[in-house]
Protein backbone atom coordinates (compact mmCIF):
# COMPACT_ATOMS: atom_id res chain seq x y z
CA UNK A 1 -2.05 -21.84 16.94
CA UNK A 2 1.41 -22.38 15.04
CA UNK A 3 4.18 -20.90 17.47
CA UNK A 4 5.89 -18.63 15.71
CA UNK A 5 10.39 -18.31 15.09
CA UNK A 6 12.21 -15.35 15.77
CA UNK A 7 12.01 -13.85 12.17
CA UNK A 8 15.97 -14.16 11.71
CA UNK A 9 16.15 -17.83 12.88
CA UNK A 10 13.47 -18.93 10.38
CA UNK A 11 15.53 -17.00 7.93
CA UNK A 12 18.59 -18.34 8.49
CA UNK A 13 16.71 -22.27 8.52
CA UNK A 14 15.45 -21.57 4.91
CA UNK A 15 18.39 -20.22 3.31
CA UNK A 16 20.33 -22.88 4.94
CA UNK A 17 17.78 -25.39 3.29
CA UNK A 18 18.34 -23.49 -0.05
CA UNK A 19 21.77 -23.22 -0.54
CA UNK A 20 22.97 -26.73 -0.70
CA UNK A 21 20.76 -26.78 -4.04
CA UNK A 22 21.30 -23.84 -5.31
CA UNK A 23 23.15 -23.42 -9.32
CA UNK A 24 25.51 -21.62 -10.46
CA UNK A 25 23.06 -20.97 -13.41
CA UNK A 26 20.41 -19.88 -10.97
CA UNK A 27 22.61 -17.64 -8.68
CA UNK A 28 23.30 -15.88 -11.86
CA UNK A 29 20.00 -13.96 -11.97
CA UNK A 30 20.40 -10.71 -9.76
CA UNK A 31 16.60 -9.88 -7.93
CA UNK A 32 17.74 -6.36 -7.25
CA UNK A 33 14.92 -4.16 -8.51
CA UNK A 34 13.82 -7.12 -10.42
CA UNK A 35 9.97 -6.43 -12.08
CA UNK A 36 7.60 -8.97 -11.96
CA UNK A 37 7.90 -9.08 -15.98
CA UNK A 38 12.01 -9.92 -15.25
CA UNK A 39 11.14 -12.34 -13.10
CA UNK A 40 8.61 -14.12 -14.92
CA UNK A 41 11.17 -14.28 -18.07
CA UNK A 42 14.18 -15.76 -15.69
CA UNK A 43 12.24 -18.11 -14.20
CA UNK A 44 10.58 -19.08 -18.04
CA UNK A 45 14.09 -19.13 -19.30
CA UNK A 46 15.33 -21.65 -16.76
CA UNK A 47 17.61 -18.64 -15.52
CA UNK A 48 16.29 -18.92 -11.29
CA UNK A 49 13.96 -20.35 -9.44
CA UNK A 50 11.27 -19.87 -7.30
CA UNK A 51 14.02 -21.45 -4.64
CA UNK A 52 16.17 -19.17 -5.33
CA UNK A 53 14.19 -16.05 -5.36
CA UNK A 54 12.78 -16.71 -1.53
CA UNK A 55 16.41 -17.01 -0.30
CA UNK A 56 17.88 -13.82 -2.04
CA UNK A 57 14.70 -12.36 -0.68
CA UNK A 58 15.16 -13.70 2.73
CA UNK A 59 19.18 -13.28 2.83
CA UNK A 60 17.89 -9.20 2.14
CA UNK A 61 15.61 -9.52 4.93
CA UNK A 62 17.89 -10.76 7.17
CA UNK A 63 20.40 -8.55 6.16
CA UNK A 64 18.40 -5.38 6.19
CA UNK A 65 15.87 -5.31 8.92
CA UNK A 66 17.02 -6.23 11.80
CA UNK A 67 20.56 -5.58 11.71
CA UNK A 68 22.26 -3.24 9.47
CA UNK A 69 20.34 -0.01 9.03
CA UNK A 70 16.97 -2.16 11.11
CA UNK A 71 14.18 -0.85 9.34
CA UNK A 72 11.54 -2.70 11.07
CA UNK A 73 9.55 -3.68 8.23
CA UNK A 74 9.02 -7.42 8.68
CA UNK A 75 6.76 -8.94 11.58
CA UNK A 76 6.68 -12.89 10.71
CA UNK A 77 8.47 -14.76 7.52
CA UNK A 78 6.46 -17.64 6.39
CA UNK A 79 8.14 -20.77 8.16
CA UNK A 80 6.43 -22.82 4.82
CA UNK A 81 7.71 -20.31 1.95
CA UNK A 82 11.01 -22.31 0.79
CA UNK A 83 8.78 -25.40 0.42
CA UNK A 84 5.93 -23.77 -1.44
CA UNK A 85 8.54 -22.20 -3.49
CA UNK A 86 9.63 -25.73 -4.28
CA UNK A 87 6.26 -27.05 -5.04
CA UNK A 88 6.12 -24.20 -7.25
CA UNK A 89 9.32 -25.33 -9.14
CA UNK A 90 7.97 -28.47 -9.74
CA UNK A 91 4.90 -27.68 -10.92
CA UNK A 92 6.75 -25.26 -13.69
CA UNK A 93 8.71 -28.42 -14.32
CA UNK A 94 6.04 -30.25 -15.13
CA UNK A 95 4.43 -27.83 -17.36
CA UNK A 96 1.76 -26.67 -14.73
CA UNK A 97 1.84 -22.98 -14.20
CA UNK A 98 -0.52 -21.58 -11.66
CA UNK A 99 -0.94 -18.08 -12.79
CA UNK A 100 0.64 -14.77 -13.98
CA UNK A 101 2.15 -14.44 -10.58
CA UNK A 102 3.62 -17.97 -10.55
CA UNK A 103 6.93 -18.07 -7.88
CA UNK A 104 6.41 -14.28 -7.75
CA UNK A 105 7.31 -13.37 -3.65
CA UNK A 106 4.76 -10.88 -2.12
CA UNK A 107 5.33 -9.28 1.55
CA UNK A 108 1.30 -9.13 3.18
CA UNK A 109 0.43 -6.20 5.32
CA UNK A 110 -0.19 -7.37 8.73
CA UNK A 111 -3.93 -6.66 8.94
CA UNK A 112 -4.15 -8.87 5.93
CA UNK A 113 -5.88 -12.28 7.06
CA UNK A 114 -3.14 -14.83 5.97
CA UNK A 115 -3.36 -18.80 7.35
CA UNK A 116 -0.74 -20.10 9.37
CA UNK A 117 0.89 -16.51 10.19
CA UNK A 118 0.02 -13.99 12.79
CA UNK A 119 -2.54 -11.25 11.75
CA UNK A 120 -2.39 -8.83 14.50
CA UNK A 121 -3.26 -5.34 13.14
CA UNK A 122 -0.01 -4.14 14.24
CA UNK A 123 -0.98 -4.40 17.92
CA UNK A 124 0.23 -6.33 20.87
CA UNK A 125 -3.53 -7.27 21.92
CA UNK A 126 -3.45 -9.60 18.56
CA UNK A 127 0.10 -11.10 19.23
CA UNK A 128 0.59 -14.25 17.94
CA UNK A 129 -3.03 -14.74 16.82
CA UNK A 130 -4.05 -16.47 12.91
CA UNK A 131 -7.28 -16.62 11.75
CA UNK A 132 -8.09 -19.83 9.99
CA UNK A 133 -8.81 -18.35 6.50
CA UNK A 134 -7.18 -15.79 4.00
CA UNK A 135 -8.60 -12.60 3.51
CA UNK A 136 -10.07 -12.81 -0.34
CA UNK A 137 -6.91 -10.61 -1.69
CA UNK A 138 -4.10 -13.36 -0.01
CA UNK A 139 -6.49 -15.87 -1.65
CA UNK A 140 -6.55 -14.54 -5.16
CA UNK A 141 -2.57 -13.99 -4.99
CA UNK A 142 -2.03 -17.85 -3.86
CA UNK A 143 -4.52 -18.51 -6.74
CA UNK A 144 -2.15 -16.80 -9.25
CA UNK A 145 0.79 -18.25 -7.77
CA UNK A 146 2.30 -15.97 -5.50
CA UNK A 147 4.41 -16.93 -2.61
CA UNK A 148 3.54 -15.19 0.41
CA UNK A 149 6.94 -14.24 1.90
CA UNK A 150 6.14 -12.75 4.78
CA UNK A 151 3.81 -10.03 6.78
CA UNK A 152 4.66 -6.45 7.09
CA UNK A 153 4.87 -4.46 10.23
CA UNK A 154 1.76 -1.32 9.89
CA UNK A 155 0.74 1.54 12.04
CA UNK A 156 -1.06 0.01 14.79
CA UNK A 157 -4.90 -0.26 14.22
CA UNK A 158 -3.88 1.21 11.00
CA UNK A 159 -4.97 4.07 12.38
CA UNK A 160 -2.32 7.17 11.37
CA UNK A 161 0.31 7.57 8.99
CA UNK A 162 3.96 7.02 10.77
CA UNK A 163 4.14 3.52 10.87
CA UNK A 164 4.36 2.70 14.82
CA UNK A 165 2.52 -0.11 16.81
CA UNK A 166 2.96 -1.78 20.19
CA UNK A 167 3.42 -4.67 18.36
CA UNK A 168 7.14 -3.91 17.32
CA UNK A 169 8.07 -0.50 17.86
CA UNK A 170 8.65 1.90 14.46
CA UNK A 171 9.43 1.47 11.00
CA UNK A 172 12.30 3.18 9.75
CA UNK A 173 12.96 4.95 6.14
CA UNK A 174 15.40 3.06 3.86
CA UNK A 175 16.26 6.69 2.42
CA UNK A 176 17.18 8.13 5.44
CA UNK A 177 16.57 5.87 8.75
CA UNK A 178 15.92 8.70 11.03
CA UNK A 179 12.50 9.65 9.20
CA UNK A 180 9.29 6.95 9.51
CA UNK A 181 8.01 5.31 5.97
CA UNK A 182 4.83 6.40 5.77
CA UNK A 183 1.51 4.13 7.05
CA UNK A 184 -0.37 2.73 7.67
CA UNK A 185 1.32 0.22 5.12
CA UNK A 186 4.93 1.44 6.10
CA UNK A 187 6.19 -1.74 6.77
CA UNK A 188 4.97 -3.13 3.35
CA UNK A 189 6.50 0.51 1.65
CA UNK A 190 9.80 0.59 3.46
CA UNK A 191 10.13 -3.69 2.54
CA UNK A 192 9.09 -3.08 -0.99
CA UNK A 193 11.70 -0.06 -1.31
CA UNK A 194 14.65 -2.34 0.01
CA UNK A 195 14.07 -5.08 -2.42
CA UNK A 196 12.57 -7.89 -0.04
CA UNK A 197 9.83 -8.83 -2.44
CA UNK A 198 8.66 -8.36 -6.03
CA UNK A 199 5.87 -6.30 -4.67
CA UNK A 200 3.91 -5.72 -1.78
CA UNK A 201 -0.08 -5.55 -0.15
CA UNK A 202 -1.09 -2.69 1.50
CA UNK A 203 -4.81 -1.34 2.87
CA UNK A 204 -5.50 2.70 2.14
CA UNK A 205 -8.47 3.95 4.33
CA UNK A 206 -6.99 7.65 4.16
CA UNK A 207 -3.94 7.36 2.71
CA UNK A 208 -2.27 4.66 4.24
CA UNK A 209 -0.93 3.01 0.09
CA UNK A 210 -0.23 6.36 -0.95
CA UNK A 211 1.58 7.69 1.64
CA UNK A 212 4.11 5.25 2.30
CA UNK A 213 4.71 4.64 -1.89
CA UNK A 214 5.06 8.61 -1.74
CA UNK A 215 7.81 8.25 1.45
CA UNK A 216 9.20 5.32 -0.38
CA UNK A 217 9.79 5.99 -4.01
CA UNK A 218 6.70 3.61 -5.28
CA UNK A 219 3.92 3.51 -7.12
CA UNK A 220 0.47 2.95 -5.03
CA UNK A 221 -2.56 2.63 -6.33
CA UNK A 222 -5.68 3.50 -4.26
CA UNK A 223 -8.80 2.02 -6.54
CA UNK A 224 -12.42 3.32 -7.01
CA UNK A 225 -14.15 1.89 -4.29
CA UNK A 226 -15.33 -1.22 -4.43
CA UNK A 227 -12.50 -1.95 -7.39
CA UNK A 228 -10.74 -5.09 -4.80
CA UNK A 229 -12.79 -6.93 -2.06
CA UNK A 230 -12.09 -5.91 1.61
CA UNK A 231 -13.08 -9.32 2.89
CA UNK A 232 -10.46 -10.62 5.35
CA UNK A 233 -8.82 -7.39 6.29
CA UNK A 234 -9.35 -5.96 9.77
CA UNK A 235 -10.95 -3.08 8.99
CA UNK A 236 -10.97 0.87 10.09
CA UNK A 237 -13.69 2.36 7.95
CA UNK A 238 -15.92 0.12 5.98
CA UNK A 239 -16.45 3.01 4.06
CA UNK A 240 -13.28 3.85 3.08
CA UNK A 241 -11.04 0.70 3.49
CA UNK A 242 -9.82 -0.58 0.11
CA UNK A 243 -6.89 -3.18 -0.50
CA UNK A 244 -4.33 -2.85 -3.40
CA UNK A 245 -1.03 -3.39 -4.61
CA UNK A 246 2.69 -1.25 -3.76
CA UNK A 247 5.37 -1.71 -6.27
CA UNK A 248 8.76 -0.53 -7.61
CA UNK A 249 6.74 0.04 -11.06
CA UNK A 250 4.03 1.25 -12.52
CA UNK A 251 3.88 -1.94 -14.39
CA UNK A 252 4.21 -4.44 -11.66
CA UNK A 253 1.06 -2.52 -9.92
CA UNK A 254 -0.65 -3.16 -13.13
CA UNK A 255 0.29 -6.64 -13.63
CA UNK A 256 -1.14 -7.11 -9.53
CA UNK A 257 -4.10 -5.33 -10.35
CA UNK A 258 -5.40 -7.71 -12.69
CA UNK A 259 -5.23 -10.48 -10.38
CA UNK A 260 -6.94 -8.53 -7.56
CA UNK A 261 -9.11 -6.42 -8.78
CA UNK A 262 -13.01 -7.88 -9.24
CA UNK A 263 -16.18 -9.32 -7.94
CA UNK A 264 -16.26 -11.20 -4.77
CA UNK A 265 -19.58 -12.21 -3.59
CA UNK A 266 -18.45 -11.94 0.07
CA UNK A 267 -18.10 -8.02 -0.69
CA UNK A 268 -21.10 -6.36 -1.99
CA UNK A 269 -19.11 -2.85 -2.45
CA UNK A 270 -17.95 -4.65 -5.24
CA UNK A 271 -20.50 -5.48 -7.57
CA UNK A 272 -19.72 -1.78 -8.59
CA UNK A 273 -16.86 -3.24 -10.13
CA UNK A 274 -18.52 -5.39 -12.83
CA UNK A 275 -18.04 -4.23 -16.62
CA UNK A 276 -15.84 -1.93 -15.24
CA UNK A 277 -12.55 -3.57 -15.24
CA UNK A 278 -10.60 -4.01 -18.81
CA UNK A 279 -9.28 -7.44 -20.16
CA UNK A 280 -5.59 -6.27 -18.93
CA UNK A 281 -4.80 -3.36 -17.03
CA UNK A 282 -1.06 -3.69 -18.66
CA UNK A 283 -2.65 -2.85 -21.72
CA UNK A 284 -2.79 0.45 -20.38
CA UNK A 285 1.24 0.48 -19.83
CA UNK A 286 1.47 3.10 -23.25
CA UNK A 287 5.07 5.20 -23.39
CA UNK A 288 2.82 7.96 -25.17
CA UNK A 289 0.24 7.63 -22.63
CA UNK A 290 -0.04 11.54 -21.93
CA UNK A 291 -0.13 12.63 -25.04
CA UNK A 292 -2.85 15.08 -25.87
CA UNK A 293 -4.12 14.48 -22.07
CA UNK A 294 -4.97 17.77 -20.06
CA UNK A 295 -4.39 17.54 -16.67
CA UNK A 296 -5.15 20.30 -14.14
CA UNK A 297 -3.04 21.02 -11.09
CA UNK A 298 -4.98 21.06 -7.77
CA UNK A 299 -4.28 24.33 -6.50
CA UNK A 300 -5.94 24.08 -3.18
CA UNK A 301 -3.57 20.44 -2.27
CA UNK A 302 -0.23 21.78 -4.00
CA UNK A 303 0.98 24.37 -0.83
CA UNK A 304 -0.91 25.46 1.98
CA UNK A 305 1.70 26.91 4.48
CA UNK A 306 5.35 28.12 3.54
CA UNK A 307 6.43 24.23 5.03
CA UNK A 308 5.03 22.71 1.70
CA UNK A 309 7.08 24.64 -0.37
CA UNK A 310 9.96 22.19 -0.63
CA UNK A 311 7.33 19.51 -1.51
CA UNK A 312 5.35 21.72 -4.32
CA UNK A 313 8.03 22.79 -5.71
CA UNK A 314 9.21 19.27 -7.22
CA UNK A 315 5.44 18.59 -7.82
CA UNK A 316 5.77 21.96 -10.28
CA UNK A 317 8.35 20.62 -11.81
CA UNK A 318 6.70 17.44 -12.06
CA UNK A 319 4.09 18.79 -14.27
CA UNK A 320 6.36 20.27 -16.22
CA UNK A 321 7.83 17.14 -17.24
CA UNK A 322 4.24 15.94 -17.99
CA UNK A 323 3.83 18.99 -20.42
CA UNK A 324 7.12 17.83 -21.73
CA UNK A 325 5.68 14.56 -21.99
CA UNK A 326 2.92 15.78 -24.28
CA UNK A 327 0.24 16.85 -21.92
CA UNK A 328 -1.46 19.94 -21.58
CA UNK A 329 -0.95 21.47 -17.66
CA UNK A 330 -3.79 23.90 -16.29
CA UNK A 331 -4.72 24.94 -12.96
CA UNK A 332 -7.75 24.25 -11.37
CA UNK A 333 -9.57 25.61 -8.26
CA UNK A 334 -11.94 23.96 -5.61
CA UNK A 335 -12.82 27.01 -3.49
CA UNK A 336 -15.43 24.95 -1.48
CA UNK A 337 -13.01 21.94 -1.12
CA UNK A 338 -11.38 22.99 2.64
CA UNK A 339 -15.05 22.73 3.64
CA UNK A 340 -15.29 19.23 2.51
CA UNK A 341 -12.25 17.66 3.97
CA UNK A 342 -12.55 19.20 7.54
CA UNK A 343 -15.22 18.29 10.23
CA UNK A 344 -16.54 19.72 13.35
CA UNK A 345 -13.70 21.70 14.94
CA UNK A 346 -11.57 21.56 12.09
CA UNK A 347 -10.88 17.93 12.35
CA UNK A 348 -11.21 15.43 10.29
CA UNK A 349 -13.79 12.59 9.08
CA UNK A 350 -16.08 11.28 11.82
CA UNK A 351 -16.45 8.35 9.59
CA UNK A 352 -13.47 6.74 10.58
CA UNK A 353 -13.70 6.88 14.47
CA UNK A 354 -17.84 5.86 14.32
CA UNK A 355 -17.33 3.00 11.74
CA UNK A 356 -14.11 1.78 13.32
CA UNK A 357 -15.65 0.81 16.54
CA UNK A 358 -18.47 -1.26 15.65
CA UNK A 359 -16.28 -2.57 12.61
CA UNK A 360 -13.35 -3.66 14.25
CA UNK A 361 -16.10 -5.33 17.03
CA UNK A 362 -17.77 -7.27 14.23
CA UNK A 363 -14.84 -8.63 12.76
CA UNK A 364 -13.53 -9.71 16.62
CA UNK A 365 -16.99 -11.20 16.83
CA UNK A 366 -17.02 -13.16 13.56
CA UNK A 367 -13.49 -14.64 14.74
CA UNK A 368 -13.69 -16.14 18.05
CA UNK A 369 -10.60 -17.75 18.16
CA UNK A 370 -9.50 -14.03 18.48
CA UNK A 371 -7.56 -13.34 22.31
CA UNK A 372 -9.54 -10.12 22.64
CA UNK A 373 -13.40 -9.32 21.99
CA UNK A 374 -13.71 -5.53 21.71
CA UNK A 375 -11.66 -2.32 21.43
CA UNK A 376 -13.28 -1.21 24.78
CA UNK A 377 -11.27 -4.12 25.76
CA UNK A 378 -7.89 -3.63 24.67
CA UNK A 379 -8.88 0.74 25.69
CA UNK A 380 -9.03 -1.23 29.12
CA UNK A 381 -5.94 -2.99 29.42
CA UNK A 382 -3.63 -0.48 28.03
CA UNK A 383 -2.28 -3.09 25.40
CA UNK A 384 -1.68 -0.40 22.69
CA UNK A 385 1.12 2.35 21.67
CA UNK A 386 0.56 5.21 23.83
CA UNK A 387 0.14 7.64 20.97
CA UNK A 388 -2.26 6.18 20.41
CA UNK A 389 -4.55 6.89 23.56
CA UNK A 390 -6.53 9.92 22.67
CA UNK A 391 -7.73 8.59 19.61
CA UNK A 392 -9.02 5.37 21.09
CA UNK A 393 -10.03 7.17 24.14
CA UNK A 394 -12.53 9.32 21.35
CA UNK A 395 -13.40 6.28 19.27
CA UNK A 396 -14.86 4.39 22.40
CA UNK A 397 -16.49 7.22 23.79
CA UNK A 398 -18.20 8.17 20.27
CA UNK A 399 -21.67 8.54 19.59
CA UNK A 400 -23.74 5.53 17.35
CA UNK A 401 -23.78 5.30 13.58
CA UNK A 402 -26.93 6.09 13.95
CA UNK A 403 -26.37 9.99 14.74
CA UNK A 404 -27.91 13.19 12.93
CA UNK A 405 -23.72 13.68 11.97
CA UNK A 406 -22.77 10.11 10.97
CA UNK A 407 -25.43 10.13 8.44
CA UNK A 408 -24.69 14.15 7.57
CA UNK A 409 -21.01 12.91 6.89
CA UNK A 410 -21.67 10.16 4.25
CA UNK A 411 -23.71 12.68 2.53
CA UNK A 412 -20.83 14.63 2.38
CA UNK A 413 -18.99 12.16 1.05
CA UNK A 414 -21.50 12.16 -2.25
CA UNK A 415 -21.27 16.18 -2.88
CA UNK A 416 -17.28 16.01 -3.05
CA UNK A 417 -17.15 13.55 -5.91
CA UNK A 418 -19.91 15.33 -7.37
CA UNK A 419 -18.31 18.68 -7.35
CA UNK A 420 -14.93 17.20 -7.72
CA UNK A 421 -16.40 15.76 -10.91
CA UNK A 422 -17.83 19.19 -11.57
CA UNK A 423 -14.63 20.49 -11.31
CA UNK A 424 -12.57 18.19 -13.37
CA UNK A 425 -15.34 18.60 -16.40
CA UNK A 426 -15.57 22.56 -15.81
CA UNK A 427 -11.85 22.70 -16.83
CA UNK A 428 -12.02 19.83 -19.28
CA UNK A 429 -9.41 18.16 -17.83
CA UNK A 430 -8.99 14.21 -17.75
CA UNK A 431 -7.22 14.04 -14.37
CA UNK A 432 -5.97 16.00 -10.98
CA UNK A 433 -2.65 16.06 -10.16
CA UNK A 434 -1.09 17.19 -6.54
CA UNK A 435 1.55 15.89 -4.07
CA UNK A 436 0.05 12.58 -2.28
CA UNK A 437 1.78 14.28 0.85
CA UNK A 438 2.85 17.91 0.90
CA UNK A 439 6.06 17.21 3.29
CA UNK A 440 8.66 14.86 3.05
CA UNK A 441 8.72 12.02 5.59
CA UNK A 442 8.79 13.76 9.41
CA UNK A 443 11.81 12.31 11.44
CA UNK A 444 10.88 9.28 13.56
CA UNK A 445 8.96 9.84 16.86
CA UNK A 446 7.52 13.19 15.43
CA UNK A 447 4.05 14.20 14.11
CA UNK A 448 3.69 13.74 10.58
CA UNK A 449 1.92 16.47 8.65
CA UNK A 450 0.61 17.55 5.07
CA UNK A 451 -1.25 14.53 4.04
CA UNK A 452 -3.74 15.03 0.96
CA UNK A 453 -5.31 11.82 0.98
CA UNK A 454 -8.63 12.85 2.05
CA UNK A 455 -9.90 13.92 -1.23
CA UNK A 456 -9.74 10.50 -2.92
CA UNK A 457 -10.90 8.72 0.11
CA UNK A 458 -13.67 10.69 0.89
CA UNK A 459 -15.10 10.74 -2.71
CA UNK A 460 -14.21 7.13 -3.27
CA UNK A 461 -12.26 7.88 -6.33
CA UNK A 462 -9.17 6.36 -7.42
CA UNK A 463 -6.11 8.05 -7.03
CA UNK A 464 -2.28 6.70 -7.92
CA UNK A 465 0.80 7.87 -6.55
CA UNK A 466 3.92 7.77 -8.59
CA UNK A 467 7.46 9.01 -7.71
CA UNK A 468 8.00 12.42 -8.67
CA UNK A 469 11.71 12.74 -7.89
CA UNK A 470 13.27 14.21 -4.52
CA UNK A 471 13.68 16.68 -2.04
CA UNK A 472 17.24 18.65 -2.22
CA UNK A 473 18.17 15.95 1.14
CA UNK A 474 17.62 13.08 -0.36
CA UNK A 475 13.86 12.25 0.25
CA UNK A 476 11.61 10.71 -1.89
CA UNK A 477 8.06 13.07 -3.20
CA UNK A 478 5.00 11.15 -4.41
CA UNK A 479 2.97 12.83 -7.44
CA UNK A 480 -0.92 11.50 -7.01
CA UNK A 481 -3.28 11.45 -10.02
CA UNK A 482 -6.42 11.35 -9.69
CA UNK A 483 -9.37 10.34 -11.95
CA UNK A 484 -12.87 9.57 -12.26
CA UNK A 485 -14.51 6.41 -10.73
CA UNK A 486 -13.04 3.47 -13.02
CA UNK A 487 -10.31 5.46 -14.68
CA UNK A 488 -7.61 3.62 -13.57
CA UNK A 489 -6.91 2.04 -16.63
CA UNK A 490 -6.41 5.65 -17.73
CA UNK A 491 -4.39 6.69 -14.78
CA UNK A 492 -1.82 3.68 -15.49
CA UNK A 493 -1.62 5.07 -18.95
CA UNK A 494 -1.00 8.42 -17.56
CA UNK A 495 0.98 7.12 -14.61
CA UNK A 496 3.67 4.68 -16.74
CA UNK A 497 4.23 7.80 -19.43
CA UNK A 498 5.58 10.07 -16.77
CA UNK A 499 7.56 6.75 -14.83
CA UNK A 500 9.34 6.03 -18.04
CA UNK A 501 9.83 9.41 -19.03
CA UNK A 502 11.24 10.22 -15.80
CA UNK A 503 12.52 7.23 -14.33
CA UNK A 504 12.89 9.25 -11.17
CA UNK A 505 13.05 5.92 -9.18
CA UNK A 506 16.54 5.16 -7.20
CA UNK A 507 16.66 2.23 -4.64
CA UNK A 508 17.20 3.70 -1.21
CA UNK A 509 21.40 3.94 0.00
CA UNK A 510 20.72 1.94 2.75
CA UNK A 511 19.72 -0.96 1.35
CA UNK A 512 22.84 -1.96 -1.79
CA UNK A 513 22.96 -5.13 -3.30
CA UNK A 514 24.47 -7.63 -1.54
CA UNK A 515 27.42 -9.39 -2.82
């Protein structure tokens, strides 16, 4: 196993190895909310390199998350990044470009399996261990020519929606440092918001994309399941785990999803996906993309309790800026849907706790090299956050997949999308629209409430969360749309309209340009 540097030593190394080569010409190219587009042109246009963009990256990082306002986000930087980013240089030099995401830096959730670089689910039972193979997503990525920066810090187990693990503590906001980022993928959100990649990969089992974009100020894109492989991640749900891209843009999500998104023979889920993916989803990226579109506003997601006001009311005007935008807004009811997305005594899923057991197991199993075998292992030794201790107490107490309940549940899971479907084509509406989370990001150390992610999850359906604007404080509000199974090309179209209608996207305060 590859010992691993303290994250701002191994910074400081690389830049050091950087800057003695470093141009004028180059350091003229400014990665601050750069898109993958800008940075593909800059580095065509001899204007940076791949070099350069790994230390501006890394001199953010080091600036950013440890010290000034610490948010947490990073676990490990990739001790090998400045010299793949060289090898990546000379390969443009010599006329060889990889793929569309050639030099591009990405920041890896940390239940992502990535070679070389510790995979521990966010938990301290996993510290330190690699696995000897990247999960299919990190595979495709290095494929296209993406540098893998570094790994992202992620609510432990990925198992709730704050963003803390024994592993490292919390992850802290970049809009206001007192409030958590979202999770499970809050380390990849809150590192994608601050500018210390072009994009970022995050896992959404309930949530855990569109949350943090929503916290964040990003666009998140939770795929029909079955849309990217899950091969390689440590999983929570089999179910309902799905990998996929966070960005600063709707674009840069699209330009990711066309290098992630397709068949892998090591995930059957998605054979679903074939003849169902376009050429290019950027195709989709069309300024009058909700024109003539009618779009119906959940009612039963947009406000439950007088809390979500503050929320629903930039969601209202949200859709009003769609209507300006060319769309027709209507409002659409699912009387029966509270019925769906609660369980038992008013709680939620049983999928997650019953497959997360004997999935997390299998994956220990098929990994040996692993340092612990089972989670009734790590339950035993107390190596895990203690919020975390009723749930796992639950999960290893649960009943088998094999119960009257476990199989009542995925049948469940079939009548939402069908009368969610029903729904949608009752009102003759091409998409849903609601908050992603109905309050604004819950200070750190606090419960986190008013998440709407169980709708998409459950049904398998995809779902894309797009910045909406802000709270009167300062806080960023997500706006998810939501389609029918496949429709994401048409929920890009929709999505990028609104974006560059609205541009309602500011980087966080916390996190300026450095000089």
């Amino acid at each position: 196993m590859r010992a691993r540097l303290p994250v701002s030593f191994t910074v400081l190394v690389l830049i050091a190895g950087w800057a003695a080569a470093a141009s004028e010409a180059q350091k003229s190219f400014d990665i601050y909310e750069a898109s993958i587009p800008e940075i593909q042109a800059a580095l065509a246009e001899g204007r940076t390199t791949a070099q350069f963009l790994v230390a501006r990256y890394l001199e953010r990082i080091e600036a950013y998350d440890k010290k000034g306002p610490s948010l947490n986000a990073i676990s490990v930087i990739n001790p090998n990044a400045m010299t793949e980013a060289a090898q990546s240089d000379a390969d443009r030099a010599a006329g060889r470009i990889k793929g569309p995401l050639a030099g591009i830096p990405v920041i890896i959730k940390d239940n992502y399996g990535t070679v070389g670089l510790q995979t521990a689910d966010g938990t301290i039972s996993l510290k330190g261990w690699a696995p000897n193979e990247d999960a299919a997503l990190v595979a495709r990525l290095k494929a296209a020519g993406a540098i893998v920066l570094a790994k992202s810090n992620m609510q432990e187990f990925a198992r709730g929606i704050i963003n803390v693990g024994s592993l490292f503590g919390s992850t802290r906001n970049p809009y206001n440092t007192a409030r958590n980022p979202g999770g499970s993928s809050g380390g990849t959100g809150a590192a994608i918001a601050a500018n210390f990649a072009a994009f970022g990969m995050g896992s959404d089992t309930c949530g855990s994309i569109r949350i943090p974009s929503s916290h964040n100020s990003l666009v998140g894109l939770r795929g029909t399941q079955g849309l990217t492989s899950r091969t390689g991640i440590i999983p929570l749900s089999h179910n309902m785990d799905i990998g996929g891209p966070l960005g600063r843009s709707v674009t840069d999500v699209a330009v990711v999803l066309d290098v992630v998104a397709g068949y892998d023979p090591t995930d059957p889920q998605t054979a679903a996906n074939v003849g169902q993916i376009p050429k290019s989803y950027t195709d989709f990226l069309q300024l009058t993309g909700l024109r003539g579109a009618r779009i119906g506003i959940l009612k039963e997601l947009l406000s439950k309790v007088p809390e979500d006001e503050e929320v629903a009311a930039v969601i209202r005007a949200a859709s009003q800026e769609m209507k300006a935008a060319g769309a027709e807004i209507v409002e659409v009811s699912m009387p029966s849907l509270p019925g769906f997305l609660t369980y038992r005594d008013g709680g939620s899923s049983p999928l997650i706790p019953q497959d997360f057991v004997e999935d997390f197991n299998a994956y220990l199993a098929a990994h040996p090299s692993a340092p612990v075998r089972s989670i009734g292992e790590i339950y035993e030794s107390k190596r895990y956050d203690p919020h975390l201790e009723a749930a796992l107490k639950e999960m290893t107490s649960i009943g088998p997949r094999d119960s009257k309940l476990y199989f009542e549940t995925l049948a469940k899971r079939g009548e939402l999308q069908e009368v969610t479907l029903k729904a949608m084509a009752d009102a003759h509406v091409d998409a849903l629209i609601y908050p992603t989370i109905r309050r604004k990001a819950a200070p750190v150390g606090d419960n986190q409430d008013g998440s709407n992610c169980a709708l998409a999850s459950i049904a398998g359906l995809p779902a894309i969360s797009v910045p909406a604007g802000f709270t009167p404080d300062g806080m960023p509000v997500g706006l998810e749309i939501l389609g029918r199974a496949w429709s994401e090309p048409q929920l890009i179209k929709f999505a990028y309209a609104y974006e560059q209608r609205t541009r309602h996207r500011h980087p966080p305060p916390t996190t300026p340009a450095l000089p």
